[in-house]
Protein backbone atom coordinates (compact mmCIF):
# COMPACT_ATOMS: atom_id res chain seq x y z
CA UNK A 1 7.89 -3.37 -19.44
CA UNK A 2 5.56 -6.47 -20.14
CA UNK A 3 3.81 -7.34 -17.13
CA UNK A 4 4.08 -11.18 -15.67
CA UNK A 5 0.90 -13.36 -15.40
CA UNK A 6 -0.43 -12.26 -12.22
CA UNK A 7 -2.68 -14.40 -9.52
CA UNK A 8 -4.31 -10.94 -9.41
CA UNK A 9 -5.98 -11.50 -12.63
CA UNK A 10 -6.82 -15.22 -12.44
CA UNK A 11 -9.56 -16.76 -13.84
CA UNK A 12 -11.50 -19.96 -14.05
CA UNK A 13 -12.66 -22.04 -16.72
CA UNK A 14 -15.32 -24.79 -16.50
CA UNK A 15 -14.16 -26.83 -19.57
CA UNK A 16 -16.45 -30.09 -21.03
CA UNK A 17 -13.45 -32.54 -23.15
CA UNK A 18 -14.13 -35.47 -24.69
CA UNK A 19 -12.33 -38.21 -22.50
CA UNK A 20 -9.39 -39.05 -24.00
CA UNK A 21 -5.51 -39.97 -22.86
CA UNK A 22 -4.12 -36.59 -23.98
CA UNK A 23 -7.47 -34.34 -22.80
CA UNK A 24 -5.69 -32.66 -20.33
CA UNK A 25 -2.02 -32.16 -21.54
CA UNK A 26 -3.56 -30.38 -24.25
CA UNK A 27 -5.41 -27.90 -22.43
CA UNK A 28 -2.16 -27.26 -20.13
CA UNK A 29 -0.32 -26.54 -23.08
CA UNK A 30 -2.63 -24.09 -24.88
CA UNK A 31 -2.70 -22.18 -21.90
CA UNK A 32 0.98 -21.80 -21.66
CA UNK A 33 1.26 -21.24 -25.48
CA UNK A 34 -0.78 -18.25 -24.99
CA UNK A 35 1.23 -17.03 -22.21
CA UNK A 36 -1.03 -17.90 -19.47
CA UNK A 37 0.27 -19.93 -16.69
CA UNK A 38 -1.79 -23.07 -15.30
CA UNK A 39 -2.26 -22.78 -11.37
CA UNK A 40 -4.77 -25.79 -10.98
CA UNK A 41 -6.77 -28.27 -12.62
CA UNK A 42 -9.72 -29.91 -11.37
CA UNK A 43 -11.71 -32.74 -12.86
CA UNK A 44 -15.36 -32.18 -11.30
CA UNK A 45 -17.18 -34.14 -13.01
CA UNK A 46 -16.63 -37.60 -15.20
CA UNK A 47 -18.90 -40.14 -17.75
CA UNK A 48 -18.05 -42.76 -20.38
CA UNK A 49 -17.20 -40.10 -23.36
CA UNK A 50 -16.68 -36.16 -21.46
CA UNK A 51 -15.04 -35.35 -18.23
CA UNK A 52 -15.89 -31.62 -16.44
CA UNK A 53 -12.50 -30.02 -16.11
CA UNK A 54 -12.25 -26.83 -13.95
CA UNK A 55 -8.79 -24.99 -14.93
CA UNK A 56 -7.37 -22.06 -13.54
CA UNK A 57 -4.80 -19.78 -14.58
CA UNK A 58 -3.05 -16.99 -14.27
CA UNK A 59 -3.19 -13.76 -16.89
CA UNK A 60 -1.88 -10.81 -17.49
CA UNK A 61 -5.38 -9.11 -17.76
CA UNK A 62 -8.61 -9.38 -19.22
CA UNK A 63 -7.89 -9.11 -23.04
CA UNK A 64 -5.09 -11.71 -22.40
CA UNK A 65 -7.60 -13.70 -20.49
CA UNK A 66 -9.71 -13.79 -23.62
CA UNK A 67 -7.17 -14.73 -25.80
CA UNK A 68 -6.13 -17.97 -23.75
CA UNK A 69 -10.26 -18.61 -23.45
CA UNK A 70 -10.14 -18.16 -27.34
CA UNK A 71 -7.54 -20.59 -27.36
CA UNK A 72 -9.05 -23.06 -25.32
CA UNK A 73 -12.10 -22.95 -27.78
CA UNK A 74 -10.20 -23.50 -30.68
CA UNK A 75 -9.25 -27.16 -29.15
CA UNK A 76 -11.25 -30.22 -31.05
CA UNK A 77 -14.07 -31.52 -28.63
CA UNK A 78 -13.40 -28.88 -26.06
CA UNK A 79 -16.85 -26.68 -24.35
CA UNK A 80 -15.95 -23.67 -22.76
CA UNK A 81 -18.58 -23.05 -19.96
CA UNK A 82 -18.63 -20.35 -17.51
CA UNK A 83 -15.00 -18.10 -17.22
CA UNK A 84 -15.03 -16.49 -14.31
CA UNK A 85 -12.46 -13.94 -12.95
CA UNK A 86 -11.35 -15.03 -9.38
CA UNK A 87 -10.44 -11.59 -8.36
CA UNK A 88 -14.03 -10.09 -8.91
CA UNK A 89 -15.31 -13.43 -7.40
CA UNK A 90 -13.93 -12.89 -4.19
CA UNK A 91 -15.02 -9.12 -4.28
CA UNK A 92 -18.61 -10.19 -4.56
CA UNK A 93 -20.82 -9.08 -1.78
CA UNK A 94 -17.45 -6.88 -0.35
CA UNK A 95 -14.74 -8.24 2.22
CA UNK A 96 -16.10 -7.24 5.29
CA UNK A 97 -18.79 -8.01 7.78
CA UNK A 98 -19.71 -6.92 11.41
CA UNK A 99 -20.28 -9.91 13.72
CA UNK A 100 -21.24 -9.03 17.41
CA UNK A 101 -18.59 -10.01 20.02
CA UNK A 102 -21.19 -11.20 22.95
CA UNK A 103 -23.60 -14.04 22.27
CA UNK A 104 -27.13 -12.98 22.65
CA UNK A 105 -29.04 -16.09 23.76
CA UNK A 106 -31.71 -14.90 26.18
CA UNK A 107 -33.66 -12.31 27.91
CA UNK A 108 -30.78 -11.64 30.47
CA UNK A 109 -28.38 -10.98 27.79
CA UNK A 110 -30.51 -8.75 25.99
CA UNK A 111 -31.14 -6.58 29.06
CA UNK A 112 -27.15 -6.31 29.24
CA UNK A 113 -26.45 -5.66 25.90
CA UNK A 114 -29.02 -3.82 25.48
CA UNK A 115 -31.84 -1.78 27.42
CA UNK A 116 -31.93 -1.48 30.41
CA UNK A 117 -28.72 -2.49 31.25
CA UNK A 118 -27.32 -0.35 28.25
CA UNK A 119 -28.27 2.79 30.32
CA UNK A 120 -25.94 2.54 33.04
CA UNK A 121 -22.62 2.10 30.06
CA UNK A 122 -23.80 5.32 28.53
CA UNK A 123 -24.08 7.47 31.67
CA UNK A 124 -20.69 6.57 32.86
CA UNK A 125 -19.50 7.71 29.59
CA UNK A 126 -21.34 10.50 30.16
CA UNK A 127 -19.52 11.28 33.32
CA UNK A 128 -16.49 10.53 31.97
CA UNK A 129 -15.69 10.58 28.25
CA UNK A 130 -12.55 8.99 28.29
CA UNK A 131 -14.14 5.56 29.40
CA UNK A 132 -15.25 5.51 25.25
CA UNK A 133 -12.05 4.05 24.65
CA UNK A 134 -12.57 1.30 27.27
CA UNK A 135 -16.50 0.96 27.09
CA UNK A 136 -17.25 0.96 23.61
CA UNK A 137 -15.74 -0.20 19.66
CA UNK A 138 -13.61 3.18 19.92
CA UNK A 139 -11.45 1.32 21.45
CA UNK A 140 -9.69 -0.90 18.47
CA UNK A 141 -11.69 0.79 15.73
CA UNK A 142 -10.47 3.38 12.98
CA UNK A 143 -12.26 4.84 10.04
CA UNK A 144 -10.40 4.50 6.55
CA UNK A 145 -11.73 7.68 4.98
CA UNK A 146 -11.52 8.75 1.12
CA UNK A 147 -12.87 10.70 -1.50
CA UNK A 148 -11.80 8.71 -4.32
CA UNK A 149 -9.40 11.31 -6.20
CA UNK A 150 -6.53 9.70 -6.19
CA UNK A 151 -6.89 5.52 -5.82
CA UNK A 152 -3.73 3.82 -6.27
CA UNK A 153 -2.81 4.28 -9.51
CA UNK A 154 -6.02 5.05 -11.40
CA UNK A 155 -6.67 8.81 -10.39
CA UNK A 156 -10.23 10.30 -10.05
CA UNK A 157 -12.96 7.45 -9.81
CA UNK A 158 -15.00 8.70 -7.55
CA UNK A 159 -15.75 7.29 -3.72
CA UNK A 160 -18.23 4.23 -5.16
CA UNK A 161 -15.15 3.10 -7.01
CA UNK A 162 -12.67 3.63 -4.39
CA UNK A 163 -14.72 1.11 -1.76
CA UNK A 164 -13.23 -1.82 -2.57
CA UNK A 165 -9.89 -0.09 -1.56
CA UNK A 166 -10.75 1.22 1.65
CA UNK A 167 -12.44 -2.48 2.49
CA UNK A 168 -8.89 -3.91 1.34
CA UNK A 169 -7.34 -1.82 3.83
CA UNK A 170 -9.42 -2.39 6.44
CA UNK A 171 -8.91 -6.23 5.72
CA UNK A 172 -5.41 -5.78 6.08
CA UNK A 173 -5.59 -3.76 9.72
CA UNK A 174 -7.81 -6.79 10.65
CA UNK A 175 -5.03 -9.69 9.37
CA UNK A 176 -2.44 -8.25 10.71
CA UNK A 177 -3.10 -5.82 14.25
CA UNK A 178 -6.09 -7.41 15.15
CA UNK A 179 -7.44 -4.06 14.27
CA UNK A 180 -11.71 -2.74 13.40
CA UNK A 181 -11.46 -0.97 10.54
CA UNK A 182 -14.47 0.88 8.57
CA UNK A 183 -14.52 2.59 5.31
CA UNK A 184 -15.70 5.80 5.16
CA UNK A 185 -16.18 6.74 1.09
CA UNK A 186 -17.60 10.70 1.03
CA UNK A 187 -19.24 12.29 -1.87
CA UNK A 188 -17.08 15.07 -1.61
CA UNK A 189 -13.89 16.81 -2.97
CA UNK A 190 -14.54 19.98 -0.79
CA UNK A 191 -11.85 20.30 1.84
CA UNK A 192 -14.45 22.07 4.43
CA UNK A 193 -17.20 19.30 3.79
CA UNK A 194 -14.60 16.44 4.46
CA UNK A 195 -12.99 18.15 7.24
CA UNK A 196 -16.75 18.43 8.66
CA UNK A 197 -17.88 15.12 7.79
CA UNK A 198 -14.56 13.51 9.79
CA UNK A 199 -15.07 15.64 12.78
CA UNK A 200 -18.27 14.80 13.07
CA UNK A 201 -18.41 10.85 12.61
CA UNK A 202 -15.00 10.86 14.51
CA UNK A 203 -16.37 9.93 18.47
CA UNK A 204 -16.62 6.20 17.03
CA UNK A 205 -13.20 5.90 16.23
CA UNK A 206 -9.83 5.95 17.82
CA UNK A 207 -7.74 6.90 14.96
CA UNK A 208 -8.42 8.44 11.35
CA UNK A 209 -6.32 6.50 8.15
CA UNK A 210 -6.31 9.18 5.17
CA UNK A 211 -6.34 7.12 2.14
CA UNK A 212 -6.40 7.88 -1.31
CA UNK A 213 -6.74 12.05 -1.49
CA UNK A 214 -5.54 13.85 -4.47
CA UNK A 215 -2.49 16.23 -3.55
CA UNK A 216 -2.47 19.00 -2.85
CA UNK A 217 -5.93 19.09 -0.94
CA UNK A 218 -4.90 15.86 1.23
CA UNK A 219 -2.31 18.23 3.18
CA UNK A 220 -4.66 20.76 3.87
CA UNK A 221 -7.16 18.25 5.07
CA UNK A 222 -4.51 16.31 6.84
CA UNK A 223 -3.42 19.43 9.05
CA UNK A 224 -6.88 20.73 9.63
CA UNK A 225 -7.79 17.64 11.14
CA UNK A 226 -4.94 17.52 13.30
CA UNK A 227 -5.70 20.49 14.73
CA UNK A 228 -9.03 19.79 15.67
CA UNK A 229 -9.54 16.72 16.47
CA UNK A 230 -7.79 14.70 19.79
CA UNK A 231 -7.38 11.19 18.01
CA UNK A 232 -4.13 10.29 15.69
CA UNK A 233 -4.82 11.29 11.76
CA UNK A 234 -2.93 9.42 9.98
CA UNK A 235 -2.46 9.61 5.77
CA UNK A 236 -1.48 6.23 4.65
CA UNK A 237 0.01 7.79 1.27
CA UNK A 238 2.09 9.73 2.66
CA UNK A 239 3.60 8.65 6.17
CA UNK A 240 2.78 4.99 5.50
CA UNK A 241 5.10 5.29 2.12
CA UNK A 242 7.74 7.58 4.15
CA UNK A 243 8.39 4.99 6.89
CA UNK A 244 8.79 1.81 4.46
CA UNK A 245 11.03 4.03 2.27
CA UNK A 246 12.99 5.12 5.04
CA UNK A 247 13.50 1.75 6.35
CA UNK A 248 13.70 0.28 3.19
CA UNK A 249 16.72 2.57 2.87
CA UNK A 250 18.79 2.29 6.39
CA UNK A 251 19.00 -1.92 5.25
CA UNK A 252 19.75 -0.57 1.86
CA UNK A 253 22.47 1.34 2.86
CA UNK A 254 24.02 -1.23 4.55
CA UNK A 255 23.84 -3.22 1.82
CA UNK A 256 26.16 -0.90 0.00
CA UNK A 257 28.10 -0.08 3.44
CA UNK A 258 27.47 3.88 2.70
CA UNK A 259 25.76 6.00 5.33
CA UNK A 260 22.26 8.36 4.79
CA UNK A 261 24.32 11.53 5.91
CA UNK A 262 26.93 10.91 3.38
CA UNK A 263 25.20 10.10 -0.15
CA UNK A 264 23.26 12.07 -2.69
CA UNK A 265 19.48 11.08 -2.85
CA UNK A 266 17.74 11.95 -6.11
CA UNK A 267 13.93 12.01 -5.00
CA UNK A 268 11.48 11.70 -8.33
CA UNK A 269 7.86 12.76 -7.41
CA UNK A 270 6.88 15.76 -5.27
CA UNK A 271 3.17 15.23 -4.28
CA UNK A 272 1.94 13.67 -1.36
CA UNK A 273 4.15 10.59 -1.09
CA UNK A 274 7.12 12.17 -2.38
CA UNK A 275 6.65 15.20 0.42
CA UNK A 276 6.22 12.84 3.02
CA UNK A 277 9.69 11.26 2.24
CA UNK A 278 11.65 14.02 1.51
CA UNK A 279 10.50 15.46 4.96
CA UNK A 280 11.29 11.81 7.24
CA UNK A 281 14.75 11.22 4.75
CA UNK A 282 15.57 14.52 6.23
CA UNK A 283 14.40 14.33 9.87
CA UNK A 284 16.88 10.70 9.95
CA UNK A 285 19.81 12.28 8.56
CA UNK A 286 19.77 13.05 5.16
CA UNK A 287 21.73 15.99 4.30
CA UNK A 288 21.64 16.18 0.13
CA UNK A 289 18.23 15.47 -1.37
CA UNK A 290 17.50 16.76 -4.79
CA UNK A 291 13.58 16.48 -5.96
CA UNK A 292 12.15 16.37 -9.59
CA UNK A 293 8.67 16.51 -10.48
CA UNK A 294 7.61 16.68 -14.45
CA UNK A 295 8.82 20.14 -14.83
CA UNK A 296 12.45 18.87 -13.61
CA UNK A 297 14.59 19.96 -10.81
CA UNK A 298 12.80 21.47 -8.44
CA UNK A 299 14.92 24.65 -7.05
CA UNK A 300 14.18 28.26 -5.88
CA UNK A 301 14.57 30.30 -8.91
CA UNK A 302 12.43 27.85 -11.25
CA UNK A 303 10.17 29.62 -13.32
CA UNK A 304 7.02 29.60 -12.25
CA UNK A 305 7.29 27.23 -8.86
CA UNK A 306 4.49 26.26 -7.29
CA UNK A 307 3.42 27.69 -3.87
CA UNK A 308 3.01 24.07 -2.84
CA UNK A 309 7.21 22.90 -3.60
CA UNK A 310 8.73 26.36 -1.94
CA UNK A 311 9.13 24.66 1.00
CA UNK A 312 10.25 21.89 -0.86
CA UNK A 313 13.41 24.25 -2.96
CA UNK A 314 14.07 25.74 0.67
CA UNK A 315 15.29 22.93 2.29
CA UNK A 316 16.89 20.44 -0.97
CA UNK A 317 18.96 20.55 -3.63
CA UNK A 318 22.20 21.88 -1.16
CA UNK A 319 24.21 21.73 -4.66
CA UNK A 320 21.90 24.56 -6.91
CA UNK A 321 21.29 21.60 -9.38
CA UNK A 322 18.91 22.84 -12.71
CA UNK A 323 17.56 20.82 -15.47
CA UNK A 324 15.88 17.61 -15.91
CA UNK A 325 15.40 14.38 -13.74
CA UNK A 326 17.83 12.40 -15.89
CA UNK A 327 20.72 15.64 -15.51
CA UNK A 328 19.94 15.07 -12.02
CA UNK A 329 20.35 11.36 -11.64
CA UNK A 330 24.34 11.36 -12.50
CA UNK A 331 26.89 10.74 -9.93
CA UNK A 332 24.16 10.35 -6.72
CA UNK A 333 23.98 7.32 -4.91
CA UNK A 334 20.35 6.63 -4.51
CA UNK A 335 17.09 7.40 -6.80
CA UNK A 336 13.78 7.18 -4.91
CA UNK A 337 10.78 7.19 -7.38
CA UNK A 338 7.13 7.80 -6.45
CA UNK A 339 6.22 9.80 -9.34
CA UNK A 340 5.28 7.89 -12.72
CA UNK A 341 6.43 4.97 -15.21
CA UNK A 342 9.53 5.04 -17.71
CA UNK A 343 11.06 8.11 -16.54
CA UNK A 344 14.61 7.03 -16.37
CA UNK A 345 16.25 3.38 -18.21
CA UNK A 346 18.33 1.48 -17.58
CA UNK A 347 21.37 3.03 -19.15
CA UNK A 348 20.36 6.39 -17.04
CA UNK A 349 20.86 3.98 -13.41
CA UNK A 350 24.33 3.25 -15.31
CA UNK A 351 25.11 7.20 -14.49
CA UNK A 352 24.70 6.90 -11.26
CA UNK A 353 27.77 6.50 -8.21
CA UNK A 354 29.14 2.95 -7.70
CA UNK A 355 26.91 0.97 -5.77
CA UNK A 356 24.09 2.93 -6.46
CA UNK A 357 20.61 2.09 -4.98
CA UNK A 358 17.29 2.08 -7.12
CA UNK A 359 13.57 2.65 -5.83
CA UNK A 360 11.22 2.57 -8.50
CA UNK A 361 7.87 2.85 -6.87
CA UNK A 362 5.16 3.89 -9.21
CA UNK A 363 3.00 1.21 -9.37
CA UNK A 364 2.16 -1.03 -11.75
CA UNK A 365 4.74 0.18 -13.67
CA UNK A 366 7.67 1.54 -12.31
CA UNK A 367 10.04 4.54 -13.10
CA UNK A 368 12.40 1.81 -14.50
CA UNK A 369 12.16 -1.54 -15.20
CA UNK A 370 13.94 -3.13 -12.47
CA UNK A 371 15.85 -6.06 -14.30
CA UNK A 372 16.78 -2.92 -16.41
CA UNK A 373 18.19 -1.18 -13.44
CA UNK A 374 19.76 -4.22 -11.64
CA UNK A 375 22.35 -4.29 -14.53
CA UNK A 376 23.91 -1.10 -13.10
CA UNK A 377 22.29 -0.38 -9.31
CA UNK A 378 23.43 -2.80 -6.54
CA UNK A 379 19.91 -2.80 -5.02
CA UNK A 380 17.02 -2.48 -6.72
CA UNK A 381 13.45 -2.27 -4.85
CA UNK A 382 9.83 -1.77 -6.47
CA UNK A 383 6.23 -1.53 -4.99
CA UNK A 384 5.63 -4.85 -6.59
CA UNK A 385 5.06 -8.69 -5.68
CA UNK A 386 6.56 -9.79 -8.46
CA UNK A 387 10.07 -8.36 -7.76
CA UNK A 388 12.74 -8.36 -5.11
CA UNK A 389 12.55 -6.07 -2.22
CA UNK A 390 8.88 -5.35 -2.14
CA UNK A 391 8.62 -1.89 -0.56
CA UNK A 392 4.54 -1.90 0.48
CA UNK A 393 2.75 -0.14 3.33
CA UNK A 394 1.32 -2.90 4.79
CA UNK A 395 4.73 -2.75 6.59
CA UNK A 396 3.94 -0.22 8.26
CA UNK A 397 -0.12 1.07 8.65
CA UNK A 398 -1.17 -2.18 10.65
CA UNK A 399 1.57 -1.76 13.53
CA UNK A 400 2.10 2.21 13.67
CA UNK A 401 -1.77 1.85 14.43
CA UNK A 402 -1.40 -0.42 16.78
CA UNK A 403 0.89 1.64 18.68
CA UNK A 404 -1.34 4.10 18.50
CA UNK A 405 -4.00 2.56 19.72
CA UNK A 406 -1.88 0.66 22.44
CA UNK A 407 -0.90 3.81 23.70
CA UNK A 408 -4.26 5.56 23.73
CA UNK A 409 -2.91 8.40 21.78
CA UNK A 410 -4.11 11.45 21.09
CA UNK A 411 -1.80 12.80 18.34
CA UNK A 412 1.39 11.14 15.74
CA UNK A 413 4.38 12.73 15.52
CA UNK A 414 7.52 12.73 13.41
CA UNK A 415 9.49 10.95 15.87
CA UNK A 416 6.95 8.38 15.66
CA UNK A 417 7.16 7.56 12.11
CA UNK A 418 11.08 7.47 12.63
CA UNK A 419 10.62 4.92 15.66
CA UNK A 420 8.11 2.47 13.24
CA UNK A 421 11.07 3.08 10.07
CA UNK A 422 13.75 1.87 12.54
CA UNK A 423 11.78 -0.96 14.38
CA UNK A 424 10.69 -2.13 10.85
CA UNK A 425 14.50 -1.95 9.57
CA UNK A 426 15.45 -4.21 12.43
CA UNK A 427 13.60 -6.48 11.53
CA UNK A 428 15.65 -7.66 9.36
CA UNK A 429 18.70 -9.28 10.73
CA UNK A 430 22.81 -8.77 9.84
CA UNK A 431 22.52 -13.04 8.67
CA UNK A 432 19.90 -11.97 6.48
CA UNK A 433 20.45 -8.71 4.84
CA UNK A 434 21.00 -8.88 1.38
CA UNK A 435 21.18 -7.14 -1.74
CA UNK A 436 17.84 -9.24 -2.38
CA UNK A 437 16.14 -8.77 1.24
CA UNK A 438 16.64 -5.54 2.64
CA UNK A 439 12.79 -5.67 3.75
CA UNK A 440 10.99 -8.58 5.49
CA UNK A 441 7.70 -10.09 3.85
CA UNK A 442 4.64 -8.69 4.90
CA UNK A 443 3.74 -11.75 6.45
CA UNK A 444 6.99 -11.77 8.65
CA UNK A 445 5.61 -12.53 12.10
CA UNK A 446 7.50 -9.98 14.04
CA UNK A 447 6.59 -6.59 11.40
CA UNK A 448 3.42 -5.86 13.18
CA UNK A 449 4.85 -6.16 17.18
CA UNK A 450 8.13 -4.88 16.36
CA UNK A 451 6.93 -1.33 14.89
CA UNK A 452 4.12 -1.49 17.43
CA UNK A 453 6.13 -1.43 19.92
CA UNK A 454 8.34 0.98 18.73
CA UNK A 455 5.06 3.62 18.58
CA UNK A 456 3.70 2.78 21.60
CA UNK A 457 7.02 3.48 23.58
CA UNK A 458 7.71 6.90 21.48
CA UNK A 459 4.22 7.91 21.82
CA UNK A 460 3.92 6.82 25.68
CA UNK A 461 5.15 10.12 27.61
């Protein structure tokens, strides 16, 4: 599929144009004759002959950027200054900052804040440890950790590379639970050393986000830290994508009037994401879930399974399906893909049951195109803006936290994750639900409470 101009890859261009009537309808139109789209236009600056003309559009990347900039030079009398791309702009210097909470204005203060004052804080935590959480930034404060194998869609790029995702994150926990959160980028792939590194940094923080670890090392890491540490561990990739999924799926259903116990789920992907779902679809209900990966159907006498998907051909695929993802995808009701892009069409979703549902996932491109697959599925999601039905974790991370925080816990459990899914589900009301809205925006002012809730109360004894 051809990707939309995108805000995401913006830029601006400071423009000198000979002052005439038509100066600026001609620049508007270049843009969009290249393809670009025009989000604002600024004059900054104005004499007798030239006016300063700041214009901004949107792309659909950087060598389509440079085509519209090419096209803007090619216009008589027109100067192309600086371009600059708004995206990196608003990277530079990063996205975060600390800022102290208590104003420091005199010599009183400072003894409070800090010495001598300091002194008498750190021996009651002394005496009792738990008083952390009420005495110190533990309280509201997680650590976003990553080793950079596996960031969003890119793959390997290393933990320098991966920073501006984990400060994204942590920008999002702050915007919407009022949460502290720090990323932690380790020079690292070895499980022990990470494992290590968490366990030892982890008396600062009250909860552990997993972000962006290659499968299959991310389980092992996941469940090691579990067991050894008494603060939540949490991995974004694959319970934050299981709970949106799952939610995205109850409204879904409803949609369609069909129930999860009663339809055939077709589940492309089985890494970290795609375990995570399989494992919640089945804990809510879901009694026939067949999983493909790139060597196809995934099922107990396979040649050459992996050690990592026998659990995975023990407990799916109730009908002894073989063969390939697209054999697979006739006749079931729903197709869940977190795997890759272009592995089904169009005329593939046409094979599936009446009233079929369609998650294509991978991001930026997904498994289908979705105006491909709304010819033939009656609800279509994606991971992406520009669509219908965005399924995103950002539904989810910010509140589940919350809970967790809210409820001082120690540990997250399955029936946790199945409390956010249905708190985030209800968010969306019977007058709204729609073929078109079976999710609410991210910005919906109840997401956040509602699943907090919903974590706090299931992980309250």
């Amino acid at each position: 599929m051809t990707s939309a101009p995108s805000v995401s890859s913006s830029i601006t261009a400071r423009l000198e144009v000979e002052a005439r009537p038509t100066a600026v309808s001609e620049l508007t139109t270049a843009i969009e004759r290249s393809g670009g789209i025009v989000t604002a236009l600024d004059v900054t600056a104005s004499g007798h002959e030239r006016i300063t003309v700041d214009v901004t559009c949107a792309t659909r990347g950087e060598a389509h950027a440079e085509d519209i900039t090419a096209a803007l030079r090619a216009l008589p009398g027109v100067v192309v200054g600086r371009v600059s791309d708004r995206t990196f702009l608003l990277h530079l210097g990063g996205k975060l900052s600390i800022e102290s909470k208590v104003p420091l204005r005199n010599r009183d203060d400072l003894s409070m804040v800090y010495t001598p004052g300091v002194a008498r804080v750190c021996e009651a935590i002394a005496a009792n440890p738990e008083d952390a959480r009420r005495l110190t930034i533990k309280r509201n404060t997680i650590a976003v950790v990553t080793d950079g194998t596996a960031v969003l869609g890119l793959g390997n790029l290393g933990p320098l590379a991966a920073l501006p995702v984990m400060e994204g994150k942590a920008v999002l926990f702050k915007r919407f639970a009022g949460i502290d959160a720090f990323p932690i980028a380790l020079d690292t792939t070895d499980v022990d050393q990470i494992v290590e590194t968490v366990c030892a940094i982890a008396p600062v923080f009250a909860g552990i986000n997993l972000e962006d670890i290659s499968a299959p090392r991310c389980f092992e890491v996941e469940r090691r830290l579990r067991e050894r540490l008494d603060i939540p561990v949490f991995h974004d990739d694959q319970h934050g994508t299981a709970i949106v999924v799952v939610a995205a799926l109850t409204n879904a259903l409803r949609v369609v009037d069909k129930a999860l116990p009663d339809v055939r789920i077709l589940l492309s992907g089985a890494g970290a994401a795609g375990t995570a779902v399989l494992k919640l679809l089945l804990a809510a209900g879901a009694r026939d879930v067949v999983v493909a990966d790139i060597d196809g159907v995934v099922h107990a006498a396979r040649p050459g399974l992996a050690p990592t998907l026998v659990w995975t051909a023990e407990h799916t695929n109730p009908r002894g399906l073989t063969g390939t993802l697209v054999d697979a995808l006739v006749g079931v009701d729903v197709f869940i893909g977190v795997s890759a892009p272009d592995v089904i069409t169009g005329d593939d979703v046409a094979t599936m049951a009446p009233g079929s549902i369609v998650f294509a996932l991978a991001n930026p491109r997904p498994e289908v195109d979705p105006d491909d697959a709304a010819l033939h599925a009656a609800v279509v999601g994606t991971g992406r803006s520009d669509f219908a039905n965005q399924i995103n974790n950002v539904l989810a991370f910010p509140g589940v936290f919350r809970g967790l925080l809210d409820a001082r816990s120690h540990r997250i459990t399955e029936s946790m994750l199945l409390a956010a899914a249905t708190a985030l589900a209800s968010v969306v009301t019977d007058d709204e639900l729609n073929a078109t809205y079976i999710v609410p925006s991210v910005f919906h002012p109840d997401v956040t409470n509602r699943v907090a809730a919903a974590v706090e109360r299931a992980a309250t004894p």
